[in-house]
C-alpha atoms as a PDB file:
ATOM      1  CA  UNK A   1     -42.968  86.133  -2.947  1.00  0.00           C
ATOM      2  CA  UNK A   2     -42.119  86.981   0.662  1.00  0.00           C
ATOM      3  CA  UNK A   3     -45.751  86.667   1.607  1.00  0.00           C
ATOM      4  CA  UNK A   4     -46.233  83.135   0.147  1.00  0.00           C
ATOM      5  CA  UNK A   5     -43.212  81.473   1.086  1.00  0.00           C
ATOM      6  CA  UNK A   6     -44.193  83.323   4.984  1.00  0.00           C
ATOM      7  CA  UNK A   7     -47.356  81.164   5.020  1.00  0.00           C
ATOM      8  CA  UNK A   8     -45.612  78.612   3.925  1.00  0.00           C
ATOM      9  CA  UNK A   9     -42.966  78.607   6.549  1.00  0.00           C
ATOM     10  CA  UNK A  10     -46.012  79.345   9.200  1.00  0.00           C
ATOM     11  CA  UNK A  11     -48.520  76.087   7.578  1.00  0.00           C
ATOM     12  CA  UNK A  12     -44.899  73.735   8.036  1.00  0.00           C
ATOM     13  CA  UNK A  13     -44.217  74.913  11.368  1.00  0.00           C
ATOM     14  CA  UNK A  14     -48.252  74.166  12.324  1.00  0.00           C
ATOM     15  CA  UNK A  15     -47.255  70.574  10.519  1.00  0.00           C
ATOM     16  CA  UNK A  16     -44.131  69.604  12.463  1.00  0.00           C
ATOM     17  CA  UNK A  17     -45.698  70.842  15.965  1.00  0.00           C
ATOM     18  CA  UNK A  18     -48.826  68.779  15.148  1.00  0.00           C
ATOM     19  CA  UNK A  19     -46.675  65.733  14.174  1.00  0.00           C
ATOM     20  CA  UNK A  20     -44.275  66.008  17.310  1.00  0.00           C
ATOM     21  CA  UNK A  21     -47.375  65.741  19.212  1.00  0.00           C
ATOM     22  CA  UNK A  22     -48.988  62.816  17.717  1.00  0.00           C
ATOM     23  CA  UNK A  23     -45.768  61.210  17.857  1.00  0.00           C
ATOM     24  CA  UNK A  24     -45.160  61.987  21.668  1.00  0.00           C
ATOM     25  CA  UNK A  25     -48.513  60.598  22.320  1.00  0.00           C
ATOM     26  CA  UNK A  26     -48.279  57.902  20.428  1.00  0.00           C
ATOM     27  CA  UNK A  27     -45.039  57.196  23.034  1.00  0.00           C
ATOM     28  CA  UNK A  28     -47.530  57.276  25.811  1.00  0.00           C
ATOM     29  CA  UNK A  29     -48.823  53.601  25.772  1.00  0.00           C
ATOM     30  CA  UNK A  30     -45.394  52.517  25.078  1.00  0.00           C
ATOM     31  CA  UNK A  31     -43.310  54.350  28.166  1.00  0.00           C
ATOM     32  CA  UNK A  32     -46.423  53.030  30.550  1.00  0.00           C
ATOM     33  CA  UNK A  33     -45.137  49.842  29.576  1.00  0.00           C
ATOM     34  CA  UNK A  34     -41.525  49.823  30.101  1.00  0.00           C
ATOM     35  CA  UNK A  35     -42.412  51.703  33.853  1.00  0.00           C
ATOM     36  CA  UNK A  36     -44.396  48.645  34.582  1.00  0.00           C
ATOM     37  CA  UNK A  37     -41.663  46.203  33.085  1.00  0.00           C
ATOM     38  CA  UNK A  38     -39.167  47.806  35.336  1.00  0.00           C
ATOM     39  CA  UNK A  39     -41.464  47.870  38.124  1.00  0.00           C
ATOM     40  CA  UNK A  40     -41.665  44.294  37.676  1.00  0.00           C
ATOM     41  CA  UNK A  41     -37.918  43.956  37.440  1.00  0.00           C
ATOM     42  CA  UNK A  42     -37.166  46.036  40.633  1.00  0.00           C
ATOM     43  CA  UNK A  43     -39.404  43.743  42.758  1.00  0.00           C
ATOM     44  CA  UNK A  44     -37.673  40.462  41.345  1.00  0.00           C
ATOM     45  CA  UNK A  45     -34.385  42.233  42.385  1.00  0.00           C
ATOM     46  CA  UNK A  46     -35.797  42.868  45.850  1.00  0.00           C
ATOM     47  CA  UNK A  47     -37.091  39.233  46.480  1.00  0.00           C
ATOM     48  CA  UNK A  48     -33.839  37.768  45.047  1.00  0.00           C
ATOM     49  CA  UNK A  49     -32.053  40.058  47.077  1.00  0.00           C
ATOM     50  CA  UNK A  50     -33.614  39.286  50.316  1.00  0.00           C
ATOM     51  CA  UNK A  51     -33.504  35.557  49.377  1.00  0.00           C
ATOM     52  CA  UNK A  52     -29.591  36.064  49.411  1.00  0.00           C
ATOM     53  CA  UNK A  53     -29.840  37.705  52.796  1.00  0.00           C
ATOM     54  CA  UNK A  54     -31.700  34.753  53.998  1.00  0.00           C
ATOM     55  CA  UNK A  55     -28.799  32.199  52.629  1.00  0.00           C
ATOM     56  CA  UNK A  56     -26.183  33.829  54.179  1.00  0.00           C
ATOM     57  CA  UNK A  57     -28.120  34.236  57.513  1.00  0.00           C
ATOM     58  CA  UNK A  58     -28.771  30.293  57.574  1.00  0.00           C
ATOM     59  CA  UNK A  59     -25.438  29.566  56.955  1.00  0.00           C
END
């Protein structure tokens, strides 16, 4: 029995390594698109920041 239920341990291992990679790749696409999103929101930050500056300068 010890033999068998080895394999089996080893075969479910293989599975949840395999899986955990698939899933972290499948994460990929999605993390490229939350850096760009906050890209996107740091340089709206930046020009609404130096828009400030400018008010307060002009006043």
């Amino acid at each position: 029995m010890d033999p068998v239920l080895r394999q089996f341990r080893d075969q479910v291992l293989y599975l949840k390594h395999n899986l955990n990679a698939a899933a972290i790749g499948s994460l990929r696409g999605t993390a490229d698109s939350i850096q760009a999103n906050i890209q996107r929101l740091v340089e709206q930050m930046n020009r609404s920041i130096a828009e400030a500056d400018r008010f307060i300068q002009a006043l």
